[in-house]
N, C-alpha and C. Protein backbone atom coordinates (compact mmCIF):
# COMPACT_ATOMS: atom_id res chain seq x y z
N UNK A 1 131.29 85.11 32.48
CA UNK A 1 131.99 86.35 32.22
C UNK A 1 131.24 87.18 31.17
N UNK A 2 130.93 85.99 30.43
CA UNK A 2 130.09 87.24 29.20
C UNK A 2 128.56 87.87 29.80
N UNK A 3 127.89 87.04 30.29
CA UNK A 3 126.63 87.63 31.10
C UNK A 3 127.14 88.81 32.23
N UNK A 4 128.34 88.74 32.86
CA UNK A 4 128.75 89.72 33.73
C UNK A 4 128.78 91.06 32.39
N UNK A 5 129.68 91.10 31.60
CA UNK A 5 129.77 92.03 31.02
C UNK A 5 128.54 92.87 30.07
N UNK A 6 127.75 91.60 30.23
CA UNK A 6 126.38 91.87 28.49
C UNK A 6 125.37 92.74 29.67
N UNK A 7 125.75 92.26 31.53
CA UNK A 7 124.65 92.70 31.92
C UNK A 7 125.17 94.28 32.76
N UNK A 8 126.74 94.13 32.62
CA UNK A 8 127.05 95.92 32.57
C UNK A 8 126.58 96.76 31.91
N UNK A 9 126.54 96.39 30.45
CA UNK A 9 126.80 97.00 29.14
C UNK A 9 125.18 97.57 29.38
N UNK A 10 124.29 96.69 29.76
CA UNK A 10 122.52 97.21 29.92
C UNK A 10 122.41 97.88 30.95
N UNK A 11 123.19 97.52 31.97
CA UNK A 11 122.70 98.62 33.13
C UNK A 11 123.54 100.41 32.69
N UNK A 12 124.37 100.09 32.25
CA UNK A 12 125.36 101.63 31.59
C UNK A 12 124.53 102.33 30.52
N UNK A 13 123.80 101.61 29.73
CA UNK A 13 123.29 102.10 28.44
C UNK A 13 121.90 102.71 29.31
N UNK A 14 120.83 102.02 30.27
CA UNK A 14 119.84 102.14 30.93
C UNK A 14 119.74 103.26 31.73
N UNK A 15 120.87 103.56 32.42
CA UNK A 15 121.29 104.04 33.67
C UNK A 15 121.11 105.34 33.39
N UNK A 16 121.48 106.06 32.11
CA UNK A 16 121.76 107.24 31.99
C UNK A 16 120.56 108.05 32.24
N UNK A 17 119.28 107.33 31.29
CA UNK A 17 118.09 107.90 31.67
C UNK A 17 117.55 107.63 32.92
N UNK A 18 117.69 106.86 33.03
CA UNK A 18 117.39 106.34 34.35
C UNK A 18 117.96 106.93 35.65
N UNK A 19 119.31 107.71 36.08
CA UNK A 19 119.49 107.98 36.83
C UNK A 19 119.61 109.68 36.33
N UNK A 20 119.13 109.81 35.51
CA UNK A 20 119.27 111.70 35.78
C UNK A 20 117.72 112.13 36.19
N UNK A 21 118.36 112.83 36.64
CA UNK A 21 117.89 113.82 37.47
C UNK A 21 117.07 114.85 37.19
N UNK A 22 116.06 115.97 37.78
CA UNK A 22 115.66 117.22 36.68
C UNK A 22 116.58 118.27 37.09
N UNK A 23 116.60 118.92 36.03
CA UNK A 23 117.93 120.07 35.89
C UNK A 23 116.95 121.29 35.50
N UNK A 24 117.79 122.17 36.20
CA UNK A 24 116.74 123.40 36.43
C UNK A 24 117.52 124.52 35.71
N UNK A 25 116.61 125.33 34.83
CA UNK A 25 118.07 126.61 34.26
C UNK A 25 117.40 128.00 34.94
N UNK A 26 118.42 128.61 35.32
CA UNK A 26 117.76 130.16 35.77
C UNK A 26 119.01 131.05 34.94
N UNK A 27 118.51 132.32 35.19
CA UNK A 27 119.63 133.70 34.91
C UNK A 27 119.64 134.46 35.88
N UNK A 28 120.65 134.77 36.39
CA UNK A 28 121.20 135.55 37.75
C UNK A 28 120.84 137.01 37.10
N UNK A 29 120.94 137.71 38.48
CA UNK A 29 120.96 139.53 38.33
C UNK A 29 121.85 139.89 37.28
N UNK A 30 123.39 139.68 37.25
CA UNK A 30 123.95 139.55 36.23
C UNK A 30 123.99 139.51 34.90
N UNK A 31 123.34 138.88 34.75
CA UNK A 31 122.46 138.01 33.01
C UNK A 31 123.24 136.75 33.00
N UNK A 32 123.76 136.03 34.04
CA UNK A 32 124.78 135.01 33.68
C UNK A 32 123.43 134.19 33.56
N UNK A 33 123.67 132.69 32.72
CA UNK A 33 123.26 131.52 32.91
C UNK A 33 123.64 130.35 33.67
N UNK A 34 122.67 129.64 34.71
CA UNK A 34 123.04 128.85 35.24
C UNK A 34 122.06 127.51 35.69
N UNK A 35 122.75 126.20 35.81
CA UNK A 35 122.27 125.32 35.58
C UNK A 35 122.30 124.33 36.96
N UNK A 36 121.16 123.76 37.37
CA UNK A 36 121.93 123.18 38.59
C UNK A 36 120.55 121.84 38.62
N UNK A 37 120.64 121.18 40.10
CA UNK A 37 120.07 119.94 40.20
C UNK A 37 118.17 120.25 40.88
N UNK A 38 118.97 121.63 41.47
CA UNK A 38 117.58 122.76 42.49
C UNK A 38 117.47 123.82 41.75
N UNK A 39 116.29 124.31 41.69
CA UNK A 39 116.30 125.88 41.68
C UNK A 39 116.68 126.46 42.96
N UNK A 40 117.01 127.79 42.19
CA UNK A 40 117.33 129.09 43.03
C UNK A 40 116.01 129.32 43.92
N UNK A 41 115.98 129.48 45.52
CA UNK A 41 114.65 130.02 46.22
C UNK A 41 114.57 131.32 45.46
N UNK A 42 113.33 131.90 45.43
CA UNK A 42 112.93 133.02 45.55
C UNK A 42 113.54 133.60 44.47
N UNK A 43 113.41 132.43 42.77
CA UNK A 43 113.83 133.10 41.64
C UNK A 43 113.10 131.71 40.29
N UNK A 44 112.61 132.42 39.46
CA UNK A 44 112.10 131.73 38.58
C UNK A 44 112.74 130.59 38.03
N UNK A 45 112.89 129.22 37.80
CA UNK A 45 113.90 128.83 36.88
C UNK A 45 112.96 127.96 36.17
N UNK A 46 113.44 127.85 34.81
CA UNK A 46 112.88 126.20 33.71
C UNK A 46 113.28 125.45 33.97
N UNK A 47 112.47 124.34 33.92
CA UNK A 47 112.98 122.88 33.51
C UNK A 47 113.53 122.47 32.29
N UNK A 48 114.55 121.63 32.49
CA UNK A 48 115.70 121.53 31.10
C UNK A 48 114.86 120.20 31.23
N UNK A 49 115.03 119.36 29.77
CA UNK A 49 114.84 117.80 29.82
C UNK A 49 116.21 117.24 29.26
N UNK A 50 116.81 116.17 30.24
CA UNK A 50 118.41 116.01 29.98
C UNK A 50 118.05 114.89 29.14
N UNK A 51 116.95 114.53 28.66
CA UNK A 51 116.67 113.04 27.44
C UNK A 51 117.42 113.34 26.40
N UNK A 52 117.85 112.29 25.61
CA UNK A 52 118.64 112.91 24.37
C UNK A 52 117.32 112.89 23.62
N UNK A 53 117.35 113.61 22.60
CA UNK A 53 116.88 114.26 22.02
C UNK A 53 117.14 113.94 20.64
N UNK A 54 116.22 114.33 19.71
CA UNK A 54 116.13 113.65 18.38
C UNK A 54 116.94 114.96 17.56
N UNK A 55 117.83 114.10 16.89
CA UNK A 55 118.67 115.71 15.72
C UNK A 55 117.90 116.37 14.79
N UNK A 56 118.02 117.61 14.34
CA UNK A 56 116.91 118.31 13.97
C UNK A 56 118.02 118.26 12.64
N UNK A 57 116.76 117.73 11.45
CA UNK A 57 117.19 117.77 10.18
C UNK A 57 116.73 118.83 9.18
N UNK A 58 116.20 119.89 9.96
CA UNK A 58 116.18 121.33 9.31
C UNK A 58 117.27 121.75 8.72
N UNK A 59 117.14 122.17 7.66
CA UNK A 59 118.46 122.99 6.72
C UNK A 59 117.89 124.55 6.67
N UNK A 60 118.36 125.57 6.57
CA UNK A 60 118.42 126.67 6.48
C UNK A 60 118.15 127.38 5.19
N UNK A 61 117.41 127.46 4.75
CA UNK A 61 117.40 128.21 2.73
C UNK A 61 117.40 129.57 3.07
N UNK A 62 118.86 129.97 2.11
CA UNK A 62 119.28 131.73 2.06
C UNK A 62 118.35 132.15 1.49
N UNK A 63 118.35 133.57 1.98
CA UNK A 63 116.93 134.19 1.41
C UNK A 63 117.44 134.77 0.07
N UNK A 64 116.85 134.40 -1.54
CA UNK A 64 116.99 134.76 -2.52
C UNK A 64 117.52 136.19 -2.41
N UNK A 65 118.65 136.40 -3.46
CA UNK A 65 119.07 137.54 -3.89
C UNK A 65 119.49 137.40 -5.26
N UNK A 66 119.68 139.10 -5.76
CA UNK A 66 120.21 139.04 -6.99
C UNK A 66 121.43 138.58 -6.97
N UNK A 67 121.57 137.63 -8.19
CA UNK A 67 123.29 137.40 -8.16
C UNK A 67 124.01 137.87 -9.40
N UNK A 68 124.90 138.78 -8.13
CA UNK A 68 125.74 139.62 -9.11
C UNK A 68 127.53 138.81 -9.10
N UNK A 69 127.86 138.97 -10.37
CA UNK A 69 129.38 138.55 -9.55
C UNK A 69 129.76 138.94 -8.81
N UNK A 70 129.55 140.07 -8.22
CA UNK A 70 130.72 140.20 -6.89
C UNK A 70 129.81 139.34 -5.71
N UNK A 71 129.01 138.70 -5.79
CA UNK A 71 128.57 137.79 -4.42
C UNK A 71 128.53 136.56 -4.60
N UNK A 72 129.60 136.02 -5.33
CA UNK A 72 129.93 134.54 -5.84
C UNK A 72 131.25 134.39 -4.59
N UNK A 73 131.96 134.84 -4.18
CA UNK A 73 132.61 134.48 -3.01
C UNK A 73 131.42 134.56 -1.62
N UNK A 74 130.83 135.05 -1.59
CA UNK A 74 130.06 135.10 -0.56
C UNK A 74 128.70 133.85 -0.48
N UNK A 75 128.42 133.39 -1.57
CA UNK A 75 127.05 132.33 -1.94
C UNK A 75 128.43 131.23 -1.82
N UNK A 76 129.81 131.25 -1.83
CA UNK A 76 130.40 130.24 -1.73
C UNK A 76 130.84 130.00 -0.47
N UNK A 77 130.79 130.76 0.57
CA UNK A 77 130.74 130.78 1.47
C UNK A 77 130.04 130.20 2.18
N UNK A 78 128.52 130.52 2.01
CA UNK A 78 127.38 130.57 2.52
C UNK A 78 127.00 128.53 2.37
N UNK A 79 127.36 128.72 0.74
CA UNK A 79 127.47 127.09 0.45
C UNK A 79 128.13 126.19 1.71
N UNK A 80 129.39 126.47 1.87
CA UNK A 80 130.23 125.70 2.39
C UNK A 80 129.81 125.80 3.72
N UNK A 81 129.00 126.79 4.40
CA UNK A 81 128.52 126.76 6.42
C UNK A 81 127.12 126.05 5.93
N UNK A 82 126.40 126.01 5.15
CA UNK A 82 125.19 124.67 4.84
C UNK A 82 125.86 123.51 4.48
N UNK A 83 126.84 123.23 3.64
CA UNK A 83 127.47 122.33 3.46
C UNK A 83 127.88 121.30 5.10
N UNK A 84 128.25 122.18 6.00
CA UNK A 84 129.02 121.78 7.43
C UNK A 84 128.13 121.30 8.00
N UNK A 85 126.96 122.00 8.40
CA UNK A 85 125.67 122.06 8.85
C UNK A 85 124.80 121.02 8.55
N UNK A 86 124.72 120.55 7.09
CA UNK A 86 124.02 119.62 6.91
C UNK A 86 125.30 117.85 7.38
N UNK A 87 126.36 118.34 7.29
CA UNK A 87 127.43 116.82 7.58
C UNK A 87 127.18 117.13 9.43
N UNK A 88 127.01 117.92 9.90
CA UNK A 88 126.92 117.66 11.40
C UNK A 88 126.22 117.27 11.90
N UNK A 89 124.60 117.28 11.48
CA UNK A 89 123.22 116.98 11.41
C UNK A 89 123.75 115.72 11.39
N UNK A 90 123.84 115.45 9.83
CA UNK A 90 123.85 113.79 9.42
C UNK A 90 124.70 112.96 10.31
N UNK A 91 125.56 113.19 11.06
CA UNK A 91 126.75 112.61 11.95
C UNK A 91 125.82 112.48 13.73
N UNK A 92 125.26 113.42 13.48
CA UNK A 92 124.40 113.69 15.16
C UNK A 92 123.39 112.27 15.13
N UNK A 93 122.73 112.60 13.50
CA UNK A 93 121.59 111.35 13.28
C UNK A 93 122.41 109.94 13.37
N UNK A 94 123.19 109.87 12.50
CA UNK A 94 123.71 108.40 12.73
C UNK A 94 124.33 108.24 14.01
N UNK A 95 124.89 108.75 15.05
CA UNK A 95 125.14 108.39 16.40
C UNK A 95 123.85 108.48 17.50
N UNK A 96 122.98 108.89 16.92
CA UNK A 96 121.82 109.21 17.84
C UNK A 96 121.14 107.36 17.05
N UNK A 97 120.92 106.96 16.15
CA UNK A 97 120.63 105.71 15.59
C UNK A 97 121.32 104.88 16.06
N UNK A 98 122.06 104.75 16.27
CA UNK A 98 123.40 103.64 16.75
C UNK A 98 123.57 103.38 18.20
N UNK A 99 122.87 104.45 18.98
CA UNK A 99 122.35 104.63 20.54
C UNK A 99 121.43 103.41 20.31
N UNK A 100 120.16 104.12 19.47
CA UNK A 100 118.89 103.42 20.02
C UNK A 100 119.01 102.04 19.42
N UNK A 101 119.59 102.07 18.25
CA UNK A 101 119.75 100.14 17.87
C UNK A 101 120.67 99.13 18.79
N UNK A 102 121.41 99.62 19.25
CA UNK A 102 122.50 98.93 20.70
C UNK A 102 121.14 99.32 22.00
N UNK A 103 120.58 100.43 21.94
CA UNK A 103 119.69 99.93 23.00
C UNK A 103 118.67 98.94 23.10
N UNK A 104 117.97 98.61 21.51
CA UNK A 104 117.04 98.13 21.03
C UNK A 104 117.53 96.46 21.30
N UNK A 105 118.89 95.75 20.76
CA UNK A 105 119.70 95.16 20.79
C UNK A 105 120.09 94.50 22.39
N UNK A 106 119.83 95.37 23.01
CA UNK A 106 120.12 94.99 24.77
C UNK A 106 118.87 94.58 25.15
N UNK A 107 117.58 95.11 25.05
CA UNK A 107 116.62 94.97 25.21
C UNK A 107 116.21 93.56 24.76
N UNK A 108 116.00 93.11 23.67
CA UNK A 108 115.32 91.97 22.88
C UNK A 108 116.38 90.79 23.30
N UNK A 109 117.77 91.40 23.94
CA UNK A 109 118.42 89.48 24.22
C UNK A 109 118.82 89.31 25.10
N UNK A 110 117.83 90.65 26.37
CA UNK A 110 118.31 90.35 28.04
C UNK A 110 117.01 90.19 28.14
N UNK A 111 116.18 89.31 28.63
CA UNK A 111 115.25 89.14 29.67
C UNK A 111 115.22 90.24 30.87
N UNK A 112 116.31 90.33 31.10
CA UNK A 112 116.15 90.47 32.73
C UNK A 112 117.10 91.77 32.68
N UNK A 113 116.30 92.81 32.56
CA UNK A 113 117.30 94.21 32.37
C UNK A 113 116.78 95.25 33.58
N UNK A 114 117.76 95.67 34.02
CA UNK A 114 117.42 96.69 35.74
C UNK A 114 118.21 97.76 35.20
N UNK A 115 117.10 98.83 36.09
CA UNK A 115 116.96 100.13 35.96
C UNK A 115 117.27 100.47 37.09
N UNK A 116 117.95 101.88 37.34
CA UNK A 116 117.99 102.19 38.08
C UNK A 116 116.95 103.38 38.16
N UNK A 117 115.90 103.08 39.49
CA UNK A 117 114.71 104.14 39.79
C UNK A 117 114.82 104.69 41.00
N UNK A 118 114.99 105.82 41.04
CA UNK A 118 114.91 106.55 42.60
C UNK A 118 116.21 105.84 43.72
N UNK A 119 117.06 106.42 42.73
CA UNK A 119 118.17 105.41 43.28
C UNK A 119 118.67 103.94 43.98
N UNK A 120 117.43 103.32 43.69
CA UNK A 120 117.62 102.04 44.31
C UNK A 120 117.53 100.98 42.29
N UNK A 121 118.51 99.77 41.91
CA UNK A 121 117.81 99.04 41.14
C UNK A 121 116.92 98.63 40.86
N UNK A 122 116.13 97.89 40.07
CA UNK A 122 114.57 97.27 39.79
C UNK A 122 115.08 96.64 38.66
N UNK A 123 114.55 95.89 38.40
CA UNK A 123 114.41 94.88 37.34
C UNK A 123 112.76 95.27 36.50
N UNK A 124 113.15 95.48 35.02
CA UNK A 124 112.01 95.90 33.94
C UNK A 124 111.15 94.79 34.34
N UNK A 125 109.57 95.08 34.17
CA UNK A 125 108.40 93.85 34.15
C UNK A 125 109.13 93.52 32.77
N UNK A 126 108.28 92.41 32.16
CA UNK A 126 108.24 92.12 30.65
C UNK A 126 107.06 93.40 30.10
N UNK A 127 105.84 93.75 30.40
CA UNK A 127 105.12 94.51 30.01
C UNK A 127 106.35 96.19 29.57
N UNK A 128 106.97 96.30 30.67
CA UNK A 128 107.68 97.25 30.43
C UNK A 128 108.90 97.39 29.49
N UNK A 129 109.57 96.22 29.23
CA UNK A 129 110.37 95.75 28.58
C UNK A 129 110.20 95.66 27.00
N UNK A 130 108.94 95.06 26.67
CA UNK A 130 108.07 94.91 25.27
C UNK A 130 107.79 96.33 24.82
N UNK A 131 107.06 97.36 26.14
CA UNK A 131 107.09 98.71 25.90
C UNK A 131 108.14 99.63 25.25
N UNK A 132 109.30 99.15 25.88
CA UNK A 132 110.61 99.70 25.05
C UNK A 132 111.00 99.57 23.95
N UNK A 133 110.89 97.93 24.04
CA UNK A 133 111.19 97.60 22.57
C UNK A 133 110.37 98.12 21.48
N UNK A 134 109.27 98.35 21.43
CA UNK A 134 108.43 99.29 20.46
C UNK A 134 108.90 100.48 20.22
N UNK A 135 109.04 101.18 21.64
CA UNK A 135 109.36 102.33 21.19
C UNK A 135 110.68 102.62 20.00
N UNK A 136 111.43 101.57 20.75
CA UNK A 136 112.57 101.49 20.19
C UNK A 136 112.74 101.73 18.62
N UNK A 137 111.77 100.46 18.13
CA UNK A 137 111.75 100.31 16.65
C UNK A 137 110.97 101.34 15.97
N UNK A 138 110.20 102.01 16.68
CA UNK A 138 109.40 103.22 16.23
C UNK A 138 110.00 104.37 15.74
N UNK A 139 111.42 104.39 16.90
CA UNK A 139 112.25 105.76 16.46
C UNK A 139 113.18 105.23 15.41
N UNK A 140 113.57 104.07 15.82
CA UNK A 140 114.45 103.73 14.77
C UNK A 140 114.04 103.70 12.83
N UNK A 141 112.76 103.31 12.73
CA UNK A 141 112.09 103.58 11.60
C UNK A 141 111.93 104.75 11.03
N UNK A 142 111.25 105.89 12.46
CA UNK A 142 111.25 107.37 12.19
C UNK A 142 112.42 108.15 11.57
N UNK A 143 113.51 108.01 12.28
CA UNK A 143 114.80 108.32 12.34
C UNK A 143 115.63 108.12 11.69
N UNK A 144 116.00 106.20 10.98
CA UNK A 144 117.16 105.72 10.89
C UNK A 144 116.93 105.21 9.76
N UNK A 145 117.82 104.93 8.93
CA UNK A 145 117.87 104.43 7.25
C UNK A 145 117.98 103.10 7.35
């Protein structure tokens, strides 16, 4: 029962990258935005990358001004949307860490972990498997405290 469940838990965590798809963005005559699995014939569209993506720990620095009292409600303002900004960041990073260490974690105590490729399962080589696991600890070092 526990190998049934330890070997859900890897194919669910695996799967995600593994089974998406490329996602295409265009803008209609309109100006609407739209997102789909195809492009539009006979209309430009980008490629989106649906990978998660690493949280961007850029902060924002207000551009110096004189400070007069009357812009002490406003620099307190300004405080408190960097204040938000930097706790949303930090919340994105620690759930984006907590991904890759439960992925890292699945990896190193399943042998035998399947992917889903081109819609059919496969089972990781070990070469490919060891590959992950590096990567793994690479971001996690980069990334994670």
């Amino acid at each position: 029962m526990r190998r049934m469940i330890l070997a859900c838990s890897v194919l669910l965590a695996l799967s995600a990258n593994a089974s998406a798809g490329q996602i295409y963005k265009w803008v209609d005559a309109q100006g609407n935005v739209h997102f789909g699995s195809q492009p539009p014939e006979g209309q430009q569209a980008a490629e989106v990358n649906p990978n998660i993506s690493q949280p961007k720990l850029s902060v924002e620095q207000p551009a110096p001004s004189s400070a007069a009292p009357t812009a002490e409600p406003e620099q307190k303002a300004i405080d408190e949307k960097v204040k938000k900004e930097v706790a949303e960041q930090e919340a994105e990073r620690r759930k984006y860490c907590e991904a890759v260490r439960t992925n890292l974690s699945q990896l190193e105590n399943n042998p035998r972990v399947r992917v889903e490729d081109k819609g059919e399962l496969r089972r990781l080589t070990e070469e490919e498997r060891q590959a992950q696991i590096a990567e793994s600890k690479k971001l996690i070092s980069e990334n994670c405290k």
